[in-house]
C-alpha atoms as a PDB file:
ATOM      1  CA  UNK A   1      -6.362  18.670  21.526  1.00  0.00           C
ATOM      2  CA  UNK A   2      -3.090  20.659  21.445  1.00  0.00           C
ATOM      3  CA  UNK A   3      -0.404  20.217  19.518  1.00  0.00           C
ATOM      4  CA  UNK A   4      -0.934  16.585  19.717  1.00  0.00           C
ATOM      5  CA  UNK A   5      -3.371  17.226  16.583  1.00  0.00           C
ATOM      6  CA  UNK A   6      -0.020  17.370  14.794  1.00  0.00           C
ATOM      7  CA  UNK A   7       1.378  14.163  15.810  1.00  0.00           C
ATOM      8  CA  UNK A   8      -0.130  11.757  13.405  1.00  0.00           C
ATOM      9  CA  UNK A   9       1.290  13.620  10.792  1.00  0.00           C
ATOM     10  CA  UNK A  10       4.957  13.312  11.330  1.00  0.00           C
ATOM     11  CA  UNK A  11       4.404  10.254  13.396  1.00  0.00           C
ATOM     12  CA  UNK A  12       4.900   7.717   9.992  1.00  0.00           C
ATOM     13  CA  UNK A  13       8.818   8.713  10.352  1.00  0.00           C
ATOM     14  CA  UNK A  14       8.643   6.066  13.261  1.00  0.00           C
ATOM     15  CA  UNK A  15       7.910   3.088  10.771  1.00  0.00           C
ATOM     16  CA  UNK A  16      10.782   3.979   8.137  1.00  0.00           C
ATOM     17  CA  UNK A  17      13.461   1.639  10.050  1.00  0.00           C
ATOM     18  CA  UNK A  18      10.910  -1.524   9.969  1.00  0.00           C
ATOM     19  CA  UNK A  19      10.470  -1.003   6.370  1.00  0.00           C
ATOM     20  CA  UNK A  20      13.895  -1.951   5.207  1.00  0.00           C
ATOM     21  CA  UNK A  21      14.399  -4.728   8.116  1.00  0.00           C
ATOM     22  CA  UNK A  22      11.254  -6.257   7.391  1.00  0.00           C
ATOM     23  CA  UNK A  23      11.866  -6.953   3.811  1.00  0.00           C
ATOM     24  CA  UNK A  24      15.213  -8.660   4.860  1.00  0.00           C
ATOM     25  CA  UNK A  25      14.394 -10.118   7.921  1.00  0.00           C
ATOM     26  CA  UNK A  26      10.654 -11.129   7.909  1.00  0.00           C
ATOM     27  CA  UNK A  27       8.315 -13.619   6.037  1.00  0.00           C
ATOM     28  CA  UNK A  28       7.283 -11.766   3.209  1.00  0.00           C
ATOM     29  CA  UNK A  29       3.716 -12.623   4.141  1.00  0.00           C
ATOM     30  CA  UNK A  30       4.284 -11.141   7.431  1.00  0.00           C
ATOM     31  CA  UNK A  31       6.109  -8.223   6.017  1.00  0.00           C
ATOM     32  CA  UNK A  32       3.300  -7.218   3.932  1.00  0.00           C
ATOM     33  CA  UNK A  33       0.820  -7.480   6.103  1.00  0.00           C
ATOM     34  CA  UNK A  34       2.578  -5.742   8.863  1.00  0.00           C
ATOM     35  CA  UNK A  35       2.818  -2.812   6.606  1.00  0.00           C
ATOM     36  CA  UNK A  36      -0.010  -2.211   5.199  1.00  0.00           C
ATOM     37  CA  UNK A  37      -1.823  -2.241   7.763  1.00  0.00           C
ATOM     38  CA  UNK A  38       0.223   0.608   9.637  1.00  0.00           C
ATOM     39  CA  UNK A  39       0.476   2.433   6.611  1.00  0.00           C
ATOM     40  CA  UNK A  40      -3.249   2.381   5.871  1.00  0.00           C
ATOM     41  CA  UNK A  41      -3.494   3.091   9.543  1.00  0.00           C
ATOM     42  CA  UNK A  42      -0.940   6.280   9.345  1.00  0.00           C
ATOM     43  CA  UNK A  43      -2.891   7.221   6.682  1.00  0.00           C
ATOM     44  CA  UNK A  44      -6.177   7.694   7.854  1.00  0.00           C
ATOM     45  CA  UNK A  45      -4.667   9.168  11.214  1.00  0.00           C
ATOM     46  CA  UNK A  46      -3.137  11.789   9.332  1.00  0.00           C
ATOM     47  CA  UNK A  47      -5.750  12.661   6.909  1.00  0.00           C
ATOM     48  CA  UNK A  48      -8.403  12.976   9.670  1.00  0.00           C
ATOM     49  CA  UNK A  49      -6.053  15.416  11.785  1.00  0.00           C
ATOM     50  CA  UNK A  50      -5.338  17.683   8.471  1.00  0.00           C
ATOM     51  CA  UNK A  51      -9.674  17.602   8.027  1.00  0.00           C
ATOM     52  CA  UNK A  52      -9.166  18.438  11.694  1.00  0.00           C
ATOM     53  CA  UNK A  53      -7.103  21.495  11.381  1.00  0.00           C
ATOM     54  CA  UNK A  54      -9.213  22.466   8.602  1.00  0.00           C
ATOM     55  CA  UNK A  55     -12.475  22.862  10.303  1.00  0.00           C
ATOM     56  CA  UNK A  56     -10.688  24.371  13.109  1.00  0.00           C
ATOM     57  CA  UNK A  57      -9.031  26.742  11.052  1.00  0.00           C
ATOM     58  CA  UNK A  58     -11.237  28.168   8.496  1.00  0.00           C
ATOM     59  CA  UNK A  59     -14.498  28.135  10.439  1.00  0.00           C
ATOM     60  CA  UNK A  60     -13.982  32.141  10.630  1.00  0.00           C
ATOM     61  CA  UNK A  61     -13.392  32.655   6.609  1.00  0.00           C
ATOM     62  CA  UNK A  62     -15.670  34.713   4.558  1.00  0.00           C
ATOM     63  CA  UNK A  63     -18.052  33.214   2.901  1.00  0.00           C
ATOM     64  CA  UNK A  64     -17.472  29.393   4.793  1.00  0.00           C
ATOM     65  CA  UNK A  65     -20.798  27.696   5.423  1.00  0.00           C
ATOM     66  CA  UNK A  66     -19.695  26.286   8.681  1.00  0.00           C
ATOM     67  CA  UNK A  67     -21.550  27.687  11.899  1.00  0.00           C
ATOM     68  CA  UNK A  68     -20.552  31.068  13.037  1.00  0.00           C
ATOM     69  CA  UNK A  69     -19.652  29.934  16.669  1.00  0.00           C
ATOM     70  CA  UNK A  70     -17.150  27.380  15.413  1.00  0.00           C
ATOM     71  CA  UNK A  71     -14.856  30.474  14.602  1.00  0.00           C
ATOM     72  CA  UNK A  72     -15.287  31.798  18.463  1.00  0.00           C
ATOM     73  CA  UNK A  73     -11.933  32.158  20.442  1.00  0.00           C
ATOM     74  CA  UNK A  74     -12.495  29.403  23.111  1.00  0.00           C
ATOM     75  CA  UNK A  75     -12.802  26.745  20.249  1.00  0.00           C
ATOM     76  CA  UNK A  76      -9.629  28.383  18.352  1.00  0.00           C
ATOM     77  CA  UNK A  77      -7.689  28.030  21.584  1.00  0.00           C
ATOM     78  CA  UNK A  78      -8.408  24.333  21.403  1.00  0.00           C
ATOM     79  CA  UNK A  79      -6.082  24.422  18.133  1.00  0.00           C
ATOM     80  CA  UNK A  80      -2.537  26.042  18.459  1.00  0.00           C
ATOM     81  CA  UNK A  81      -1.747  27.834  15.563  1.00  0.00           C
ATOM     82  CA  UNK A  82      -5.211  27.900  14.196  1.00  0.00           C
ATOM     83  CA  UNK A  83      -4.955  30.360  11.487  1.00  0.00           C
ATOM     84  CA  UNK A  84      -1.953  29.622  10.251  1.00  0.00           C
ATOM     85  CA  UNK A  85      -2.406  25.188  10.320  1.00  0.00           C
ATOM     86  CA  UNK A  86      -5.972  25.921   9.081  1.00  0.00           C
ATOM     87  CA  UNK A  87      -5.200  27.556   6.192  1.00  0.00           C
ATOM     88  CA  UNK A  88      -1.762  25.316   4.960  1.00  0.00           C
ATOM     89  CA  UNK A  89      -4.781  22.639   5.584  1.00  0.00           C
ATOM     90  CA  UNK A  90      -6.620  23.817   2.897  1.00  0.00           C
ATOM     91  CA  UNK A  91      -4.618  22.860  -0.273  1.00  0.00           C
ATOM     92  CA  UNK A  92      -3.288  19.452   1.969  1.00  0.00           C
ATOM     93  CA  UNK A  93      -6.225  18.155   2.280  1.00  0.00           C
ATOM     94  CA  UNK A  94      -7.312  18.555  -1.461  1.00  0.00           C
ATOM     95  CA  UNK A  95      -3.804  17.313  -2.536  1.00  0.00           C
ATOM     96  CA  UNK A  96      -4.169  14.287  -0.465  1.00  0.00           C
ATOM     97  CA  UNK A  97      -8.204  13.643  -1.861  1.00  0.00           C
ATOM     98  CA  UNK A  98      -6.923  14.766  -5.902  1.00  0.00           C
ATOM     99  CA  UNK A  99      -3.880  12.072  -5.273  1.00  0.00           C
ATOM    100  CA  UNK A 100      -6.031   9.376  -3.275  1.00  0.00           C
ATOM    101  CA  UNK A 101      -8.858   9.621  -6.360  1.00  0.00           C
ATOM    102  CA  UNK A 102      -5.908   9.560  -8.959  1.00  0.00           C
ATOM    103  CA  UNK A 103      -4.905   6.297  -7.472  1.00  0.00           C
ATOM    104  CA  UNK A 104      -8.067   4.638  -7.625  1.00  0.00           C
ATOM    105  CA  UNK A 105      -9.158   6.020 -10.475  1.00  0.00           C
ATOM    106  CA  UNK A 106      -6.093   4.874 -12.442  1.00  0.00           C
ATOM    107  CA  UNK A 107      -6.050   0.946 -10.770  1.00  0.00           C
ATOM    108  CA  UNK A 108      -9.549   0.694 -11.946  1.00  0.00           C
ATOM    109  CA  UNK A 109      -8.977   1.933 -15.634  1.00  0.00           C
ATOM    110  CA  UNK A 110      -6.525  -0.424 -15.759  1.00  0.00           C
ATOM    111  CA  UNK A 111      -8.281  -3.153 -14.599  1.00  0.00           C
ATOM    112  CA  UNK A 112     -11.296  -1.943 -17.261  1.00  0.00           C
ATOM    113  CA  UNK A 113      -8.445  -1.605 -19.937  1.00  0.00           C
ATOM    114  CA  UNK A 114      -7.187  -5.457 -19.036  1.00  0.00           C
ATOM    115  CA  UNK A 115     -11.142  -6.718 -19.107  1.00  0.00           C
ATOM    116  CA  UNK A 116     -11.469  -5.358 -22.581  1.00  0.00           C
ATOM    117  CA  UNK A 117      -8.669  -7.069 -23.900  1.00  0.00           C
ATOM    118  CA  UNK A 118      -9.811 -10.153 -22.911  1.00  0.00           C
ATOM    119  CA  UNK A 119     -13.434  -9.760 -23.867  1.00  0.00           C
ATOM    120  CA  UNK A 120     -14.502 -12.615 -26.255  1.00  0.00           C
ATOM    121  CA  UNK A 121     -12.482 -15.444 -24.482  1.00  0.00           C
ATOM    122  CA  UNK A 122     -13.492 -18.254 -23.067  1.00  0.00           C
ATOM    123  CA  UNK A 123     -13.983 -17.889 -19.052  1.00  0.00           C
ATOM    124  CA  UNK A 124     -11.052 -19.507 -18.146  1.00  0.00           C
ATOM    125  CA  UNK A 125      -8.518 -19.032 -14.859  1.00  0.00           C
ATOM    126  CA  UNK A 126      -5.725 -19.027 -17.457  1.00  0.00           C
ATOM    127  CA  UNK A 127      -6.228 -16.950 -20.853  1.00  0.00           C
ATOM    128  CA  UNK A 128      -3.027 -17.095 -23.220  1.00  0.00           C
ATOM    129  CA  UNK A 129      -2.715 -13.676 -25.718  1.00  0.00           C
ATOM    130  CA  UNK A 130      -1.461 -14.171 -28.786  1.00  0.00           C
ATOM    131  CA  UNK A 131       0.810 -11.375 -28.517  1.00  0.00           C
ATOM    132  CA  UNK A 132       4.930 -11.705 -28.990  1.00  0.00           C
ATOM    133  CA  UNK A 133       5.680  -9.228 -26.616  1.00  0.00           C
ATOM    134  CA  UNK A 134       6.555 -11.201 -23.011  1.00  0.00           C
ATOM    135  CA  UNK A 135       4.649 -10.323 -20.541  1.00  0.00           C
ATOM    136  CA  UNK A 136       2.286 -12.267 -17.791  1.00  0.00           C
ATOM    137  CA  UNK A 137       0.199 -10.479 -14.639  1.00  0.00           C
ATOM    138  CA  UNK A 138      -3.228 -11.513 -12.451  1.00  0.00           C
ATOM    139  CA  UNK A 139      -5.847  -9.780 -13.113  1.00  0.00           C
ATOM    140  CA  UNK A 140      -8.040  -9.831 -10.141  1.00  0.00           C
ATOM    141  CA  UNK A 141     -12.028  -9.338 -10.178  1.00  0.00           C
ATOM    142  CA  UNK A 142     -15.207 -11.719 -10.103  1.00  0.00           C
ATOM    143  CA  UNK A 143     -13.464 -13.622 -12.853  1.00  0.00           C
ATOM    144  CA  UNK A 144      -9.495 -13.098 -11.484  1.00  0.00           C
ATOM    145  CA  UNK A 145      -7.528 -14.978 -14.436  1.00  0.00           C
ATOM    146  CA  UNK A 146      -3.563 -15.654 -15.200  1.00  0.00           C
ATOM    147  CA  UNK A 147      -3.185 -13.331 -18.232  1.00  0.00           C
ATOM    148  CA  UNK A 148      -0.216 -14.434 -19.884  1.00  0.00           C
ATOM    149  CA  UNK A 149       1.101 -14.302 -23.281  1.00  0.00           C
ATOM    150  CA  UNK A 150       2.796 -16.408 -26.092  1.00  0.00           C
ATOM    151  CA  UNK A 151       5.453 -14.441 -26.238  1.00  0.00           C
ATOM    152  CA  UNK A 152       6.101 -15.179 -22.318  1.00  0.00           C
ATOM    153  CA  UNK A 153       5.627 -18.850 -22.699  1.00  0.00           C
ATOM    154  CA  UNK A 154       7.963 -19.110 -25.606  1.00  0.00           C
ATOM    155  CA  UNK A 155      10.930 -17.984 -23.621  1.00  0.00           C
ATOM    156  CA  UNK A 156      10.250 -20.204 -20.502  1.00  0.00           C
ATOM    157  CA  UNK A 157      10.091 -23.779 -20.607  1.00  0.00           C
ATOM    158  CA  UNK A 158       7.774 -26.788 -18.868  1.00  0.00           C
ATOM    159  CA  UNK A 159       8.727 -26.358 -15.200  1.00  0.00           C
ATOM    160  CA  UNK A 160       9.698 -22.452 -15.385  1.00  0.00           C
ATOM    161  CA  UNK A 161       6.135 -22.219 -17.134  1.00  0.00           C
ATOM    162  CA  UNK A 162       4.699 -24.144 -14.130  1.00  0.00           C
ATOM    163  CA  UNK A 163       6.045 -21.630 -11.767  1.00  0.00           C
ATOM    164  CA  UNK A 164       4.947 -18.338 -13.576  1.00  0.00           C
ATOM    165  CA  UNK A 165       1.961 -19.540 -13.384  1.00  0.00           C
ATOM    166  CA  UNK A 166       2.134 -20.732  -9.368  1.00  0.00           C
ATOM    167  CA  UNK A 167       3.337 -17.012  -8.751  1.00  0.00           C
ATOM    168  CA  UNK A 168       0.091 -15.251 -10.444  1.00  0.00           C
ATOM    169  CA  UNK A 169      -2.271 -17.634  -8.882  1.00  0.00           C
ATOM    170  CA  UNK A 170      -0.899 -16.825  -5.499  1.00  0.00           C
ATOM    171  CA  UNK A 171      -1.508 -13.010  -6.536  1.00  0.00           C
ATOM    172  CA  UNK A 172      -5.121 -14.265  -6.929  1.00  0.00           C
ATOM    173  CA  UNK A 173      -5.300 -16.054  -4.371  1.00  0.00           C
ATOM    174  CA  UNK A 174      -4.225 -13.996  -1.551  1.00  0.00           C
ATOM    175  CA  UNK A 175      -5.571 -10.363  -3.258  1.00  0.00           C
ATOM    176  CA  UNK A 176      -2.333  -8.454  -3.385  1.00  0.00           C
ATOM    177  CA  UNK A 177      -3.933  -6.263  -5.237  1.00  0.00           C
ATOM    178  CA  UNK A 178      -5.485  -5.021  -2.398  1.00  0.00           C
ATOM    179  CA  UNK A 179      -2.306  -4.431  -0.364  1.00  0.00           C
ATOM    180  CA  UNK A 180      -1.055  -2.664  -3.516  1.00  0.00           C
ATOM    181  CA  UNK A 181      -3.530  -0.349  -3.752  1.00  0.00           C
ATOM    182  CA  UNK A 182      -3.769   0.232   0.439  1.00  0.00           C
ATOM    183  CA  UNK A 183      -0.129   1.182   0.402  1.00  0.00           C
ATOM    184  CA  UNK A 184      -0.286   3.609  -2.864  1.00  0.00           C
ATOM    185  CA  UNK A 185      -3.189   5.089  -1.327  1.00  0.00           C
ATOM    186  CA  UNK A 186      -1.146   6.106   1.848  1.00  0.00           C
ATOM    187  CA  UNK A 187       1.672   7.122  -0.159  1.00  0.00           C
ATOM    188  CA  UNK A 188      -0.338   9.438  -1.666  1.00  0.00           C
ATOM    189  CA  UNK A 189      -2.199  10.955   1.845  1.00  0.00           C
ATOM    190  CA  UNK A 190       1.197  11.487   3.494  1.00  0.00           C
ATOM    191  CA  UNK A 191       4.310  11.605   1.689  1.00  0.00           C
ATOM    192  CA  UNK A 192       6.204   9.942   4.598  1.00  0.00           C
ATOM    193  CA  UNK A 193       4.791   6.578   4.208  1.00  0.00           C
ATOM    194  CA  UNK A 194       6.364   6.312   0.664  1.00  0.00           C
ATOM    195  CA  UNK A 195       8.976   4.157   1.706  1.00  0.00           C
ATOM    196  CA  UNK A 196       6.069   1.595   2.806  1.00  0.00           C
ATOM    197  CA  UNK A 197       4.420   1.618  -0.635  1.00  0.00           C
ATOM    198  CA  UNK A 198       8.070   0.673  -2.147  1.00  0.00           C
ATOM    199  CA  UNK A 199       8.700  -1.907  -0.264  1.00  0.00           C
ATOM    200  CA  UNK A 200       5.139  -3.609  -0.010  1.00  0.00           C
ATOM    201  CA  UNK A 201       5.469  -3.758  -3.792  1.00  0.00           C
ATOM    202  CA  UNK A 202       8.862  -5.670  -3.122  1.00  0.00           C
ATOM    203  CA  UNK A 203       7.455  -8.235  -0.286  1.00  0.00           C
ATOM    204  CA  UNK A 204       4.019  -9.312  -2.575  1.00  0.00           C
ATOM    205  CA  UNK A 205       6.428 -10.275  -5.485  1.00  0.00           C
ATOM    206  CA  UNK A 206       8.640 -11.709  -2.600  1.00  0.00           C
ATOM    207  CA  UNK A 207       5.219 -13.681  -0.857  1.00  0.00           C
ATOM    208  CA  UNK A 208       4.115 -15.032  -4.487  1.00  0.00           C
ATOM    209  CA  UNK A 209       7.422 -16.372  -4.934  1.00  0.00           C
ATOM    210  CA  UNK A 210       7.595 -18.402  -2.345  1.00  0.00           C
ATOM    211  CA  UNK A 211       4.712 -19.582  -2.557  1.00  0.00           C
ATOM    212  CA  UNK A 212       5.520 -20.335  -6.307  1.00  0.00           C
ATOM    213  CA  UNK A 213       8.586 -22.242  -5.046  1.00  0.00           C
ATOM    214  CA  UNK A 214       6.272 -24.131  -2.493  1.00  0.00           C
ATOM    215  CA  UNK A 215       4.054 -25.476  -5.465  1.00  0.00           C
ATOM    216  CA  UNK A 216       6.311 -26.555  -7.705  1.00  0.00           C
ATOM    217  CA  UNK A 217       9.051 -27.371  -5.064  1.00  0.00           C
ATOM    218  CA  UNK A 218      12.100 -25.645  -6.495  1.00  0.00           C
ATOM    219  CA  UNK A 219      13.348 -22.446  -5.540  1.00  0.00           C
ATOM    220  CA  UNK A 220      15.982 -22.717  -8.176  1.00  0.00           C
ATOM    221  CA  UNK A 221      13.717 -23.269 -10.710  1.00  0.00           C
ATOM    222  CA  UNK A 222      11.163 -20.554  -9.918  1.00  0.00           C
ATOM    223  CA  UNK A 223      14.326 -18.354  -9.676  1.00  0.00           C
ATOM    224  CA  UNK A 224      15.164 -18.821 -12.845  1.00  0.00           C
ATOM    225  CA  UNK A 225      12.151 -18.724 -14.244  1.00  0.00           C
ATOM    226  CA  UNK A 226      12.050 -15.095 -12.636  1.00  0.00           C
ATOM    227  CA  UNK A 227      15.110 -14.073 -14.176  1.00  0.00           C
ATOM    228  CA  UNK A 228      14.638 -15.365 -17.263  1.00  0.00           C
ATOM    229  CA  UNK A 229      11.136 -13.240 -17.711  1.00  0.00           C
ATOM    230  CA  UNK A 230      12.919 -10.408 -16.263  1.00  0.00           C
ATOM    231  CA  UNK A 231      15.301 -10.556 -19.064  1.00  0.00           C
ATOM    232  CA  UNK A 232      12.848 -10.370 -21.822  1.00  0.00           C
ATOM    233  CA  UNK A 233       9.504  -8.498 -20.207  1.00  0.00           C
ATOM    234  CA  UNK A 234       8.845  -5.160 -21.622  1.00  0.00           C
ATOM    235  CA  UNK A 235       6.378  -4.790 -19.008  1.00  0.00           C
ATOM    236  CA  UNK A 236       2.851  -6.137 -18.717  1.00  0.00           C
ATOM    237  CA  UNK A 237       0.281  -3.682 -20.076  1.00  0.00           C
ATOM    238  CA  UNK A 238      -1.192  -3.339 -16.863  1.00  0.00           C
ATOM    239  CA  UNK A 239       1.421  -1.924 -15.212  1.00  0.00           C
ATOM    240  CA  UNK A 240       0.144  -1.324 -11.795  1.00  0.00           C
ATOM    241  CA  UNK A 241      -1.481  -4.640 -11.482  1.00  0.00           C
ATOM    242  CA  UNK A 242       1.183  -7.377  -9.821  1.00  0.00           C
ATOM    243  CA  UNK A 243       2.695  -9.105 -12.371  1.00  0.00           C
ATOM    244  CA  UNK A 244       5.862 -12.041 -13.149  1.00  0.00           C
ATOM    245  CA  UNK A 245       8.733  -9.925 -13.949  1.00  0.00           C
ATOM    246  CA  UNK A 246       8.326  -6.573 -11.349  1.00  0.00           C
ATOM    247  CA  UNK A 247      10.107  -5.340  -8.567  1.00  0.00           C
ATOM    248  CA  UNK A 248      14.074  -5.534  -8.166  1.00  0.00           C
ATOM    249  CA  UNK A 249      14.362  -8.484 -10.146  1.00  0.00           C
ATOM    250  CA  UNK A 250      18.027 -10.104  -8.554  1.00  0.00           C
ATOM    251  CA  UNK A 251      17.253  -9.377  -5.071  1.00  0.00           C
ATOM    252  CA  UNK A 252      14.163 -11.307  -5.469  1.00  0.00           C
ATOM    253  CA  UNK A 253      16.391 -14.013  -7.660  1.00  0.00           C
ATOM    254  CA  UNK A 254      18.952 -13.854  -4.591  1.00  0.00           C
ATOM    255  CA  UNK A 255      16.470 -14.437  -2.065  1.00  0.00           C
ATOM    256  CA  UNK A 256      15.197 -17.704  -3.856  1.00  0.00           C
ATOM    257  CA  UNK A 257      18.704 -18.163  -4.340  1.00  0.00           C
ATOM    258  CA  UNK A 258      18.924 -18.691  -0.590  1.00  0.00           C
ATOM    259  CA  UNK A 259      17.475 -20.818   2.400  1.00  0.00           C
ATOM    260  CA  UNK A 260      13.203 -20.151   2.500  1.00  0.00           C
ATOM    261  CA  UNK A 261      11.984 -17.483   4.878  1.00  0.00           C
ATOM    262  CA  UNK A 262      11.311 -17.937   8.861  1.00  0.00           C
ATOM    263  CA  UNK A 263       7.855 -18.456   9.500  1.00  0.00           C
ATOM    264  CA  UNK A 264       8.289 -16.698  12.761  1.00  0.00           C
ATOM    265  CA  UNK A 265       5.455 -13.860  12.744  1.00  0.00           C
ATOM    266  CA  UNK A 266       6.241 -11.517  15.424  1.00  0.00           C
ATOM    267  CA  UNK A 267      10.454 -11.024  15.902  1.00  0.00           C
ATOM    268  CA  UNK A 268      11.677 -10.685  19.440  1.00  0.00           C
ATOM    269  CA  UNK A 269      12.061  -7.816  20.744  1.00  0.00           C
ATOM    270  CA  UNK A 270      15.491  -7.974  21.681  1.00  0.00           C
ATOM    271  CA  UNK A 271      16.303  -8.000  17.581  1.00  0.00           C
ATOM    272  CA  UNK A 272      17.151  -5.734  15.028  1.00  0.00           C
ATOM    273  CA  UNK A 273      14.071  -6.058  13.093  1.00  0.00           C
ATOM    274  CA  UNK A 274      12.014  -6.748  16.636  1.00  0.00           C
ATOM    275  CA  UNK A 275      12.677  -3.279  18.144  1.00  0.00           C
ATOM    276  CA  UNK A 276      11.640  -2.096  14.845  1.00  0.00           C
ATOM    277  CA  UNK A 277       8.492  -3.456  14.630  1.00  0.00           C
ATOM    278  CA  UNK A 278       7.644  -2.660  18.028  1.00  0.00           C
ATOM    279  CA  UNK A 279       8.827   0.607  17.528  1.00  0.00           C
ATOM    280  CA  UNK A 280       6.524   0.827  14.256  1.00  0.00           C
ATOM    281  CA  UNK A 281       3.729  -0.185  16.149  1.00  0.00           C
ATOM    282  CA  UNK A 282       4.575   2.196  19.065  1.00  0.00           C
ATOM    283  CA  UNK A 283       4.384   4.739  16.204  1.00  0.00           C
ATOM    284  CA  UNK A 284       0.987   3.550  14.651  1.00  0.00           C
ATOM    285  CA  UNK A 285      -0.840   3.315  18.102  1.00  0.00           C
ATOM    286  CA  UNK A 286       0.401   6.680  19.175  1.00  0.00           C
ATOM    287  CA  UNK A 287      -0.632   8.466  16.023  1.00  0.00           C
ATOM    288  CA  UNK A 288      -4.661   6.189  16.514  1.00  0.00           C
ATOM    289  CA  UNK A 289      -4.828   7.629  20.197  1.00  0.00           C
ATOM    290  CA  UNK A 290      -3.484  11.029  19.245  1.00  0.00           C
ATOM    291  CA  UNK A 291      -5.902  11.242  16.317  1.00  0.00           C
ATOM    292  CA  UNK A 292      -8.916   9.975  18.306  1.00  0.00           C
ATOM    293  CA  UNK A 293      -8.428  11.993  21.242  1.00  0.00           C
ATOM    294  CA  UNK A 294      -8.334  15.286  18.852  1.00  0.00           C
ATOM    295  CA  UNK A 295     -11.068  14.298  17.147  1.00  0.00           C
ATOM    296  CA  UNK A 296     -13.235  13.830  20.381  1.00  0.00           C
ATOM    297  CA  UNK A 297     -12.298  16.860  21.946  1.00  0.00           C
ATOM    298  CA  UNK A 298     -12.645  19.096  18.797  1.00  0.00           C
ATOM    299  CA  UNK A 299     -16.370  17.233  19.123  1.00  0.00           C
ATOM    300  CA  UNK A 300     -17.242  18.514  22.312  1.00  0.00           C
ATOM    301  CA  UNK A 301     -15.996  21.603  22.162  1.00  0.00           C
ATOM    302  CA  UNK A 302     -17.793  22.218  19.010  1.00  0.00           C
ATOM    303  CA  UNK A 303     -20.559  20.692  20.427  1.00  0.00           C
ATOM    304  CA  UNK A 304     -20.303  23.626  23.222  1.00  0.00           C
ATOM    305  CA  UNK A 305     -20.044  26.293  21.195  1.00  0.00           C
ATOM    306  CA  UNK A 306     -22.868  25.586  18.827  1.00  0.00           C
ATOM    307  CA  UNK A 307     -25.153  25.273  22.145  1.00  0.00           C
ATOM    308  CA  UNK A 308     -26.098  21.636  20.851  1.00  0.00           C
END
């Protein structure tokens, strides 16, 4: 195991220069896909290795119901630093569970608190509020729906209303919510895969526009459109659902602004943003196999010890 049990915790440094070049250079689609998945990978490489050093580390306090033998030296050898990474592994580990159950917890009270304002109404894709504050977000679920309300559609007009409603369908329809809460999730387990969760939140709003622009076959319309509820959103009440008028509002305006994304899925590596995924993925394999082989030898050595 070694020191490579460290590895997958520092390793999510490798994927901070695809996060910025992917947002510019990629599909958005293929920018938030790429993402996530390493930083859900990351994450669960890391948080394993810190449960890891835990066991490891603490199987020799007073009072810890782990077997006896796990505390003997030949299975503290396996882990450099065992007292010292065992113990800082305590409180990491419960940060990292408090924070990952804060997240959930507070994406599904929203999405209870969104449910009950709607309870009543017709079962409808679209449901209008009568409410004068602008604001319009998907709410996703066995019955995902456009929640938008009066206030919104009194500031926008036929075809802008056309494409707010093109850009929360194609939240529903291709579950960013789910990408959203991977990448907060992550954020949360290792600080170092922040960055990620930022810009993921970026490239969804960026995917649903285009795809907005697609449908109604205007980027200039859907940009304005964008702008325009950007200008008079206070904010949907959901706030950590995926809604019209979030993220940086004129970079996504400048984007649409501009010639449609490359469909090209995987760069070359002889690019910018190529070496940077590759380097990303370098990253996210390393910190799998450094992760896996830990775990496995921490198993048999354990394993050993206990006489199993």
């Amino acid at each position: 195991m070694g020191v490579f049990v460290f590895l997958p915790l520092v390793l999510p440094l490798t994927v901070w220069p695809v996060a910025r070049l992917a947002e510019q250079h990629l599909h958005p689609r293929t920018a938030t896909r790429l993402l996530s998945a390493a930083a859900g990978t990351l994450a669960v490489c890391s948080t394993l290795c810190l449960a890891l050093l835990m066991v490891v580390g603490t199987a020799q306090l007073p009072g810890n119901p782990l077997p006896d033998a796990w505390s003997d030296p030949e299975v503290r050898e396996a882990l450099p630093y065992d007292e010292v990474a065992g113990k800082v592994a305590i409180p990491a580990l419960l940060a990292v569970l408090t924070g990952c159950s804060r997240v959930l917890w507070q994406h599904l009270r929203v999405r209870r608190r969104a449910g009950r304002a709607l309870v009543g109404r017709p079962a409808s894709t679209v449901t209008v509020l009568p409410d004068g504050a602008p604001y319009a977000y998907a709410l996703p679920g066995r019955r995902a729906r456009v929640v938008v309300s009066t206030g919104m559609l009194s500031c926008l007009e036929g075809p802008e209303r056309r494409a707010l409603f093109a850009h929360e369908r194609a939240h529903l329809a291709w579950s960013h919510h789910r990408y959203l809460v991977v990448v907060r999730l992550a954020a949360r387990a290792n600080p170092f895969l922040r960055p990620l969760s930022t810009t993921v939140g970026y490239t969804v709003e960026r995917w649903a526009d285009e795809e907005a622009a697609r449908v109604i076959g205007s980027r200039r319309v859907t940009a304005r459109a964008i702008g325009k509820a950007a200008l008079v959103s206070r904010g949907a009440p959901a706030v950590t659902l995926a809604h019209f008028a979030a993220g940086p509002v004129p970079r996504r305006v400048a984007a649409l602004l501009g010639p449609p994304p490359s469909g090209l899925s995987w760069p070359s590596v002889f690019t910018r943003v190529g070496l940077a995924v590759w380097t990303a993925a370098a990253g996210t394999a390393a910190s799998a196999l450094s992760s896996a082989n830990a775990a496995v030898t921490l198993f048999f050595v354990l394993k050993t010890a206990t006489a199993l």
